[in-house]
Structures are given as C-alpha cells and as structure tokens.
Protein backbone atom coordinates (compact mmCIF):
# COMPACT_ATOMS: atom_id res chain seq x y z
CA UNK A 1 163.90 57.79 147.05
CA UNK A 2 166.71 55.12 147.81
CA UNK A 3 165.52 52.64 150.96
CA UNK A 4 168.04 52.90 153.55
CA UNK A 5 168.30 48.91 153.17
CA UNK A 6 169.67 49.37 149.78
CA UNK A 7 172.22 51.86 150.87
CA UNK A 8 173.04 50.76 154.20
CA UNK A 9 176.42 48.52 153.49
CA UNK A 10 177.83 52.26 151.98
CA UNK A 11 176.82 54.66 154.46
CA UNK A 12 180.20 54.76 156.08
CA UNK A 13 181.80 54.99 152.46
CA UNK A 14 179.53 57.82 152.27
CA UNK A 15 179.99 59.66 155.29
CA UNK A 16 183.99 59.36 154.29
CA UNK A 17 183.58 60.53 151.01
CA UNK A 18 182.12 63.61 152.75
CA UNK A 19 184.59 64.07 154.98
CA UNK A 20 187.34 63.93 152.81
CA UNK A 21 186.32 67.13 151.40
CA UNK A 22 186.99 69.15 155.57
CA UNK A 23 186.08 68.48 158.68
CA UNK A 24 182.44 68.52 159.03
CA UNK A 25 179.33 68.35 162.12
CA UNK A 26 176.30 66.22 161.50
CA UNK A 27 173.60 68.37 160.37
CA UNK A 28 176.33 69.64 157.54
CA UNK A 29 177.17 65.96 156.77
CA UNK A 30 173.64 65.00 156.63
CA UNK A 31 172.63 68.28 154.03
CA UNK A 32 175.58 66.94 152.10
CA UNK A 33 174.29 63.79 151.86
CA UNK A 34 170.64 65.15 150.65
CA UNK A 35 172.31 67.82 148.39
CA UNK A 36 174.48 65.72 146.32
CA UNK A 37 171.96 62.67 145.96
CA UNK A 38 169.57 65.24 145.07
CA UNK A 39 167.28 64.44 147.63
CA UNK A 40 166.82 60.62 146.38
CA UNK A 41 169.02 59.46 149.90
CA UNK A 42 168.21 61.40 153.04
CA UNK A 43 170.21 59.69 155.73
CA UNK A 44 168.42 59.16 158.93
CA UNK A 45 169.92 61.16 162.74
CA UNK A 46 170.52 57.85 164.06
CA UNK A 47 172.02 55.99 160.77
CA UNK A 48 174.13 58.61 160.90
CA UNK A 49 175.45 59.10 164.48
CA UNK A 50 175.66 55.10 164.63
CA UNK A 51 178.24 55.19 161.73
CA UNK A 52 179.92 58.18 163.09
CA UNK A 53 180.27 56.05 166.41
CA UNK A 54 181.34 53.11 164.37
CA UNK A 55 183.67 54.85 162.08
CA UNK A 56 185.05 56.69 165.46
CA UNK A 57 185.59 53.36 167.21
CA UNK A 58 187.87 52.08 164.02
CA UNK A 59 189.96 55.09 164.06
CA UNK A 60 188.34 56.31 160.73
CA UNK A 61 187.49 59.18 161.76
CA UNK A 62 188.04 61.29 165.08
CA UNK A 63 185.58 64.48 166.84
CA UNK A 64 186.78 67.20 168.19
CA UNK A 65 184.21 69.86 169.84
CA UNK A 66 183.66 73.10 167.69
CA UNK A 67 182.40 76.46 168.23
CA UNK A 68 179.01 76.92 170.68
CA UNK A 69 176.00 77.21 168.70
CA UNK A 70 172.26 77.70 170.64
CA UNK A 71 174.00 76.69 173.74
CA UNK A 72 175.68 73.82 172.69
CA UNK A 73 179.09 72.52 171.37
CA UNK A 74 179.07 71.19 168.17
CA UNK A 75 180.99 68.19 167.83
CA UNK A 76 182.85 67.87 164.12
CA UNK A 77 184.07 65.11 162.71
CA UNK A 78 187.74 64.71 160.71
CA UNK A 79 188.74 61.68 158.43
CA UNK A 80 191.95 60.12 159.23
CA UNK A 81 194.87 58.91 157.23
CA UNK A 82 193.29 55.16 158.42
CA UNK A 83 189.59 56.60 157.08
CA UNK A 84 191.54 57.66 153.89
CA UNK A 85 193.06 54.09 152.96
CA UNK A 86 190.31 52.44 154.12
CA UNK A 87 187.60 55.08 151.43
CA UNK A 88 190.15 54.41 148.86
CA UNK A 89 189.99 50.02 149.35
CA UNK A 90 185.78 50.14 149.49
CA UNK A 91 186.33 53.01 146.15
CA UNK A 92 188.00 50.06 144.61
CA UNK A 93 185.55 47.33 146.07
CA UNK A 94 182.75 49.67 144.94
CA UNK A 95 183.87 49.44 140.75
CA UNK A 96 183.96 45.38 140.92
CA UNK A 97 180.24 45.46 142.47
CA UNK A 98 179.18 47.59 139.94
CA UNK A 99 180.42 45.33 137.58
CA UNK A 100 178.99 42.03 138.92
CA UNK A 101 175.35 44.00 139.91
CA UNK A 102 175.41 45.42 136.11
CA UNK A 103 175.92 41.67 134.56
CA UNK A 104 172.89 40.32 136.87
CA UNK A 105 170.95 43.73 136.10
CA UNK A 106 171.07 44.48 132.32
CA UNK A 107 167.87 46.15 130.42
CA UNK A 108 166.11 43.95 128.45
C-alpha cells in the first residue's frame, strides 16, 4: 500500500487522469482509483472531495447534479478544457521527476 504522503502532490493529476476518460461521481472516481492501482492506493472520502473542491475552485473541473440515487442527487464531476492543459503540463512535469527520483534511487 502507497502512504497517502507519498502520493499526495498527484492526487489531483490523478483524479484528472480519471476524468478524462467521462464524467464521473465520487464513489466511481474513488473505485477507479483502487481498480487501476490494484488496490496499492485507496484514496481517502475526504482527500478526495478536498481535491474535487480544489480542482472545482481552479476551473479544472466543474459538477453538475446527476440522476437521484437512495434519495439523493449525485453530484458528477467533468474535466474542463483548463483541467485538460493543465493534466497534460503535470504529464510532462511527471517524466522529468521520474527522471531525477530514478538517478537518486538506482538498485544497487
């Protein structure tokens, strides 16, 4: 299991990278998350709903209320052109790390 400190600075890269593939709610967004990291990153309900808020507030993303389910709207979330360009910069910012933390990290 990844810690969430670990993670935390790509969370919002993340959440993008999910919702670049359709508009999405927060449980679905948060299976996503466990699915494709094969369980080793479960994102916590208020990680989660923080970045939403965040990336929101930035005009990554927007929400829009969905269809009623046990009584309540769901509320999905949509990435914007903004959320695009800025996924595609940290993408790019995310292959130099990699580099530098590989040099520092080596086997051996």
């Amino acid at each position: 299991m990844i810690s969430s400190d670990g993670i935390r600075g790509y969370n919002d890269v993340i959440i993008l990278s999910v919702l670049k593939d359709g508009d999405s709610y927060g449980y679905a967004v948060s299976q996503k998350i466990r699915d494709v990291s094969e369980e080793v990153y479960i994102i916590k309900e208020t990680t989660l709903y923080s970045a939403f808020n965040r990336l929101e507030k930035n005009g990554y993303i927007r929400s829009y209320p969905g269809e009623v389910t046990h009584g309540k709207k769901r509320t999905y979330y949509q990435i914007t052109d903004k959320g695009l360009t800025f996924l595609e910069e940290k993408r790019d910012e995310w292959q130099q790390t990699k580099k530098v933390v590989n040099r520092f990290m080596k086997e051996g």
